[in-house]
C-alpha atoms as a PDB file:
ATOM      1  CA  UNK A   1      91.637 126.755 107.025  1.00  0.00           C
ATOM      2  CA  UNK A   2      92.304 126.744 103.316  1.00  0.00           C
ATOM      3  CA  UNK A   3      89.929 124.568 100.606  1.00  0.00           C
ATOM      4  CA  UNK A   4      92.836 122.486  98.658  1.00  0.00           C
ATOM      5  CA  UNK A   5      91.891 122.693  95.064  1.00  0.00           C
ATOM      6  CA  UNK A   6      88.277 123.774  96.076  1.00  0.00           C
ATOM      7  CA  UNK A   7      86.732 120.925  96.122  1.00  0.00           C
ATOM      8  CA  UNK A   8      85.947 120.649 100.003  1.00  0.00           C
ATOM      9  CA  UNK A   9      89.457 119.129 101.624  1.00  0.00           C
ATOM     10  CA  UNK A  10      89.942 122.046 103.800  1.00  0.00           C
ATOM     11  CA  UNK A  11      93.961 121.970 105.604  1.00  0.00           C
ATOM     12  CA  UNK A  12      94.588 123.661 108.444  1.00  0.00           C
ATOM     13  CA  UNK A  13      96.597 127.157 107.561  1.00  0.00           C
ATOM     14  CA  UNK A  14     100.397 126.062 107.653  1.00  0.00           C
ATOM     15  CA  UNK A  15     100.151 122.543 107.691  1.00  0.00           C
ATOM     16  CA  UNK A  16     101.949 121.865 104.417  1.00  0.00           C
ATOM     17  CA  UNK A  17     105.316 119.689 105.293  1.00  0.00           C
ATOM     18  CA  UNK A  18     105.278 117.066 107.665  1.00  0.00           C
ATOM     19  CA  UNK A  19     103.176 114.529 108.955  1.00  0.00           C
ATOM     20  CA  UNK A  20     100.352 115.143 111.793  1.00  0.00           C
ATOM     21  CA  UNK A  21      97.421 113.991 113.587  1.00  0.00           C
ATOM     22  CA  UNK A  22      95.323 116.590 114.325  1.00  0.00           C
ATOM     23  CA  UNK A  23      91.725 116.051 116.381  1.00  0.00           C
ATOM     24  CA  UNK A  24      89.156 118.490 116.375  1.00  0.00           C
ATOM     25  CA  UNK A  25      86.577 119.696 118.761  1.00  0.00           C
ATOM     26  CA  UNK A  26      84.207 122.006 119.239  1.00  0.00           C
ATOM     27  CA  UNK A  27      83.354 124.579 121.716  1.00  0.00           C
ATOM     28  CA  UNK A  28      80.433 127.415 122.144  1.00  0.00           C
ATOM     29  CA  UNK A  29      78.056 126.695 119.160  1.00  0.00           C
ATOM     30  CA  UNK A  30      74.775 126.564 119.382  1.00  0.00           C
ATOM     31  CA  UNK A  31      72.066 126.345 115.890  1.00  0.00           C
ATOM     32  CA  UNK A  32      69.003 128.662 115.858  1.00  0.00           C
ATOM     33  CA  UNK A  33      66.902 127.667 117.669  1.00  0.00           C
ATOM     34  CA  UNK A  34      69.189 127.293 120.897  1.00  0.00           C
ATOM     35  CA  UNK A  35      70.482 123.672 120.783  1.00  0.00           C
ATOM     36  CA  UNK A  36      74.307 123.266 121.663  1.00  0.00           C
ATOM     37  CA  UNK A  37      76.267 121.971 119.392  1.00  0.00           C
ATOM     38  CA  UNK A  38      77.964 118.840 120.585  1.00  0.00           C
ATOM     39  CA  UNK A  39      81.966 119.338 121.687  1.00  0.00           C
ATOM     40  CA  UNK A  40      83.399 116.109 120.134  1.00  0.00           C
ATOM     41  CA  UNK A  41      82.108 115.644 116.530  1.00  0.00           C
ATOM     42  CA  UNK A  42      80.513 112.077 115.734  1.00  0.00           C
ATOM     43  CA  UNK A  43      82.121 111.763 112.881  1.00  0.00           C
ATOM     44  CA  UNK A  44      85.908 112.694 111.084  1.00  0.00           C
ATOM     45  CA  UNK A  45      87.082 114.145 114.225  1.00  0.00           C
ATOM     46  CA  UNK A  46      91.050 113.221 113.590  1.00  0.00           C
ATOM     47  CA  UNK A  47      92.607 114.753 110.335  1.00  0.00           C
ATOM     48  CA  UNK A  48      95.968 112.666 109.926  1.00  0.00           C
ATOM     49  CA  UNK A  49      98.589 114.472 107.433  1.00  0.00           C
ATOM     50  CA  UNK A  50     100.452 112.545 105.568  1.00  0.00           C
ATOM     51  CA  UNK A  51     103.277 113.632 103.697  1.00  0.00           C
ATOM     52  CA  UNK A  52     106.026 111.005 103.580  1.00  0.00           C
ATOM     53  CA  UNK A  53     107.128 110.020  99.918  1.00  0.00           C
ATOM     54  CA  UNK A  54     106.924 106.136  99.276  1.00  0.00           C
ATOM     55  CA  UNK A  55     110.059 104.186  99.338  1.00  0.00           C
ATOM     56  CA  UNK A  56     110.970 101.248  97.559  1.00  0.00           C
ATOM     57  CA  UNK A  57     113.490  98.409  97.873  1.00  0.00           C
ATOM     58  CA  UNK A  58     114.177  96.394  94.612  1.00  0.00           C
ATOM     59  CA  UNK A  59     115.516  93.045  94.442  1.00  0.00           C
ATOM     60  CA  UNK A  60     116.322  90.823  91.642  1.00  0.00           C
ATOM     61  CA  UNK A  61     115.761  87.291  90.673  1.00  0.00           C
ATOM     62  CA  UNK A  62     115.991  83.918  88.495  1.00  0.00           C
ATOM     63  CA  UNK A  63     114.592  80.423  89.477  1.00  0.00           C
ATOM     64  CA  UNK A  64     113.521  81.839  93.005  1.00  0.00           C
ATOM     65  CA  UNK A  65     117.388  82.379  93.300  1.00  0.00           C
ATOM     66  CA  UNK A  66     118.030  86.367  94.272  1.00  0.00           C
ATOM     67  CA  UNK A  67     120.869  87.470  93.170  1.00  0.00           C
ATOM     68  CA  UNK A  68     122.558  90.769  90.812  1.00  0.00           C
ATOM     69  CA  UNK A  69     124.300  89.143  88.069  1.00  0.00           C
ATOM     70  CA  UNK A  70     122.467  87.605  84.928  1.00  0.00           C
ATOM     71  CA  UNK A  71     123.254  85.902  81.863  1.00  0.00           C
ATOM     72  CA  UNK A  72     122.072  85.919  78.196  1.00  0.00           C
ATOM     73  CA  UNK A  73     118.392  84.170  78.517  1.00  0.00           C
ATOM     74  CA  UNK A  74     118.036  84.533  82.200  1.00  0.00           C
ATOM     75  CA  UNK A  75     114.023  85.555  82.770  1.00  0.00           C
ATOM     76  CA  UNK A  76     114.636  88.268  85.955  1.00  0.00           C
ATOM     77  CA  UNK A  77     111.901  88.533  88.487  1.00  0.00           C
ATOM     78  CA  UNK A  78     112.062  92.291  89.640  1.00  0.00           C
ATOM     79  CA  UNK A  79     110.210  92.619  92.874  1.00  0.00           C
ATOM     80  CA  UNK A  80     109.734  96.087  94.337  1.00  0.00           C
ATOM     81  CA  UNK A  81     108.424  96.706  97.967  1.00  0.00           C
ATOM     82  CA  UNK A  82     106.970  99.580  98.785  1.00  0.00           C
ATOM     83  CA  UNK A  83     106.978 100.915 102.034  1.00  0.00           C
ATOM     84  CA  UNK A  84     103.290 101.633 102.622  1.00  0.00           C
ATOM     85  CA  UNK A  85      99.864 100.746  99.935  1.00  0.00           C
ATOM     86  CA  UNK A  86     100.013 102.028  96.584  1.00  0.00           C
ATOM     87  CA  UNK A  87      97.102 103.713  94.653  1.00  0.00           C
ATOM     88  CA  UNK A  88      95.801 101.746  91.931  1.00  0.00           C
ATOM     89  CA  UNK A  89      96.108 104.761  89.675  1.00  0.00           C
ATOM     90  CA  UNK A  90      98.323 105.647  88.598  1.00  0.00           C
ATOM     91  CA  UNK A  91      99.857 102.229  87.991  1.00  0.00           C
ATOM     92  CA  UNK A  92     103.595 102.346  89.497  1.00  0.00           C
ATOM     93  CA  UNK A  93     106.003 101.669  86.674  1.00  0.00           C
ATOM     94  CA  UNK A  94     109.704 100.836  86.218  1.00  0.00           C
ATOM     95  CA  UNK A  95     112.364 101.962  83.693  1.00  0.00           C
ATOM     96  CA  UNK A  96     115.435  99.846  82.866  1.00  0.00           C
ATOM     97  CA  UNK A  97     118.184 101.646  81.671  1.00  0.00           C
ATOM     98  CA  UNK A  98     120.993 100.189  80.088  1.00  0.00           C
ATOM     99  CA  UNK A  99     125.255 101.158  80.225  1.00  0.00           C
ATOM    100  CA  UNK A 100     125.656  99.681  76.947  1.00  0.00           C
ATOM    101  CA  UNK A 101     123.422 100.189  73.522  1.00  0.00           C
ATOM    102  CA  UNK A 102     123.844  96.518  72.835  1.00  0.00           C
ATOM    103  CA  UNK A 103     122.059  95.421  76.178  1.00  0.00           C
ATOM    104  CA  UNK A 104     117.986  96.134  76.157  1.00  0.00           C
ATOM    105  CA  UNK A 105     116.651  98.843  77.605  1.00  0.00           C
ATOM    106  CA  UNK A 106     113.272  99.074  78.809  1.00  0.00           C
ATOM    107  CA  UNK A 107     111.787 102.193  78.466  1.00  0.00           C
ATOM    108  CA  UNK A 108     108.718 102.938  81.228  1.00  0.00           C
ATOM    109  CA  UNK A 109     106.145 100.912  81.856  1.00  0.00           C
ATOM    110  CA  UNK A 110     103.995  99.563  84.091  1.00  0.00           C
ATOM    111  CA  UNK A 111     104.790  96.991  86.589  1.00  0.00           C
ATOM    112  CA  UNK A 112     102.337  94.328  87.616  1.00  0.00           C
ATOM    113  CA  UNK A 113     100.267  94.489  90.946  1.00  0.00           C
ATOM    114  CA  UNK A 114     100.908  91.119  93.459  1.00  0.00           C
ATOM    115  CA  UNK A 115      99.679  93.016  96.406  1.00  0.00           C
ATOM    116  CA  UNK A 116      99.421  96.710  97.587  1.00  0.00           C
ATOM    117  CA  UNK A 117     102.742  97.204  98.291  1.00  0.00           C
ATOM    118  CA  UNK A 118     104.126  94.548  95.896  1.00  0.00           C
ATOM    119  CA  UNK A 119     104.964  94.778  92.595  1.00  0.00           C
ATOM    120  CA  UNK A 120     106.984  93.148  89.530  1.00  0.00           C
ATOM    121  CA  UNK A 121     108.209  93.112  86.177  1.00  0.00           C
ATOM    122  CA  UNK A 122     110.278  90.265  84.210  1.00  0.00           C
ATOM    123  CA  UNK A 123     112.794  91.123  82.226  1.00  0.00           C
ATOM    124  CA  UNK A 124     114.788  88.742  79.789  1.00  0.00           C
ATOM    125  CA  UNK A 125     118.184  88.986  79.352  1.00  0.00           C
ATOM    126  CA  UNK A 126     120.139  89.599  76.211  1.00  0.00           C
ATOM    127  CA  UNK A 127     123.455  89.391  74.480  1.00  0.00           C
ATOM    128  CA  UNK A 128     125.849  91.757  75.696  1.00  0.00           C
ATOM    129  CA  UNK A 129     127.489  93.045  78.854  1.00  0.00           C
ATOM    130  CA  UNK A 130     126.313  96.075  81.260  1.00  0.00           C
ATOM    131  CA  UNK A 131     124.986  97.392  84.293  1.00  0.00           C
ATOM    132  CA  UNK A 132     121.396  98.300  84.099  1.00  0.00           C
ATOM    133  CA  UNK A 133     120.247 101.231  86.289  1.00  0.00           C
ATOM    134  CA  UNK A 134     116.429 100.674  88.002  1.00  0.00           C
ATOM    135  CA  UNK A 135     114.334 104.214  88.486  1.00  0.00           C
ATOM    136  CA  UNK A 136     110.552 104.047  89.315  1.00  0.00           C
ATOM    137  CA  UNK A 137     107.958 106.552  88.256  1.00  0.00           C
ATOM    138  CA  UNK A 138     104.174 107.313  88.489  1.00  0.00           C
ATOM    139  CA  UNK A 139     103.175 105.426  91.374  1.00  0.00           C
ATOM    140  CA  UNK A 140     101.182 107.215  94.624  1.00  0.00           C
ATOM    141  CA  UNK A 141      99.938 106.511  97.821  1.00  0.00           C
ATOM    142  CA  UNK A 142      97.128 106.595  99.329  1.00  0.00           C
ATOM    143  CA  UNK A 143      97.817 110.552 100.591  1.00  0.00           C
ATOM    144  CA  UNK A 144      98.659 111.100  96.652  1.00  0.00           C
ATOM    145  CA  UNK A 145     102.185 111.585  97.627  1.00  0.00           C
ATOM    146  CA  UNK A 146     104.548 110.722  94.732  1.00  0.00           C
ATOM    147  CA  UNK A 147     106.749 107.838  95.176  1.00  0.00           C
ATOM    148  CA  UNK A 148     110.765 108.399  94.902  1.00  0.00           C
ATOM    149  CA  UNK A 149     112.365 107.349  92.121  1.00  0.00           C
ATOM    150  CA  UNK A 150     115.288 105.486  93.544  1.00  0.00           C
ATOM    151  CA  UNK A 151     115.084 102.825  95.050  1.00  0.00           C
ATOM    152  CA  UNK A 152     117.018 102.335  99.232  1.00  0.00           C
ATOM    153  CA  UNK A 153     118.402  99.619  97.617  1.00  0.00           C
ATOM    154  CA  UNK A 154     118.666  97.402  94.313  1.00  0.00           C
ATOM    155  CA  UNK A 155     119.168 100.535  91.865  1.00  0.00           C
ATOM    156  CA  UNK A 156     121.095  98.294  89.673  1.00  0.00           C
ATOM    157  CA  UNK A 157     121.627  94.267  88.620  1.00  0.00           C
ATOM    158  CA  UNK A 158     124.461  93.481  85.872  1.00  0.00           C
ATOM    159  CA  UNK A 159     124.386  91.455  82.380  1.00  0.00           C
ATOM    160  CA  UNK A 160     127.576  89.380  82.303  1.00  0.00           C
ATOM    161  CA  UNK A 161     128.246  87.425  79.439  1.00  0.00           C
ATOM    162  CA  UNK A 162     131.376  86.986  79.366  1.00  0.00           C
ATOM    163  CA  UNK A 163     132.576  83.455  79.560  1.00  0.00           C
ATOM    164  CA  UNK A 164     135.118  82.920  82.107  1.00  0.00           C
ATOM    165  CA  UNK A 165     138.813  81.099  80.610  1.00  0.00           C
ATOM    166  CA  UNK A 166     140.713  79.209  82.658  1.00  0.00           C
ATOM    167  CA  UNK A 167     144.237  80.069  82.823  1.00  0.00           C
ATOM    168  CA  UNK A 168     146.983  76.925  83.338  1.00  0.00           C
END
């Protein structure tokens, strides 16, 4: 057994990668003055590992409408899913990266809490034409694993401005 960080969370030599239940018990202990110790402990006697990095799946939407392409003024509901509770802290936050200098980019910051595995961020739209790239950061379960920083799916939604012209 090793003492993680010394502060008392003792692992199990080897157990680094992976995920595991492991159950303890006791056998052939006895205190001073004779008693025998007990064989299944009364308290903490599974150890689960956990070791699985949070996922995330990102969709975008406007007037309860989901969709990927947005126009100048559009207000776009980002709603991330997690795949299992986030920690409180550190708060999970998003980063909105823009194709094209004239479209806003939001640098990182933190997204807002609905539930424990739901989170959001509006963004408003502006003038300008691009694709804008999603990446998460910060955020941790309840194992302090980091989550990943792309999302399974909705990594990007595009500003379209561009008025169509009908052609006779």
């Amino acid at each position: 057994w090793t003492d993680d960080q010394n502060v008392g969370n003792y692992i199990p030599k080897g157990v680094y990668l992976g995920n595991a239940t492991l159950t303890t018990s006791l056998h052939s202990a006895e205190d001073f003055a004779g008693n025998v110790i007990q064989t299944v402990p009364t308290l903490n006697a599974t150890l689960i590992v956990d070791s699985t990095l949070p996922t995330a799946v990102v969709t975008y939407s406007t007037g309860g409408v989901t969709k990927t392409n947005f126009k100048i003024n559009d207000v776009v509901t980002i709603n991330v899913q997690f795949s299992e509770d986030m920690k409180d802290s550190p708060v999970p936050q998003i980063k909105l990266e823009s194709s094209n200098a004239s479209v806003t980019t939001v640098n990182t910051t933190n997204l807002t809490k609905v539930s424990t595995t739901n989170y959001q961020y509006s963004y408003t739209v502006t003038s300008g034409n691009a694709t804008i790239t999603t990446t998460l950061h910060t955020g941790t379960d309840s194992s302090n694993n980091i989550m990943k920083s792309v999302p399974i799916t909705g990594m990007s939604f595009i500003v379209d401005n561009i008025i169509p012209t009908p052609t006779i």
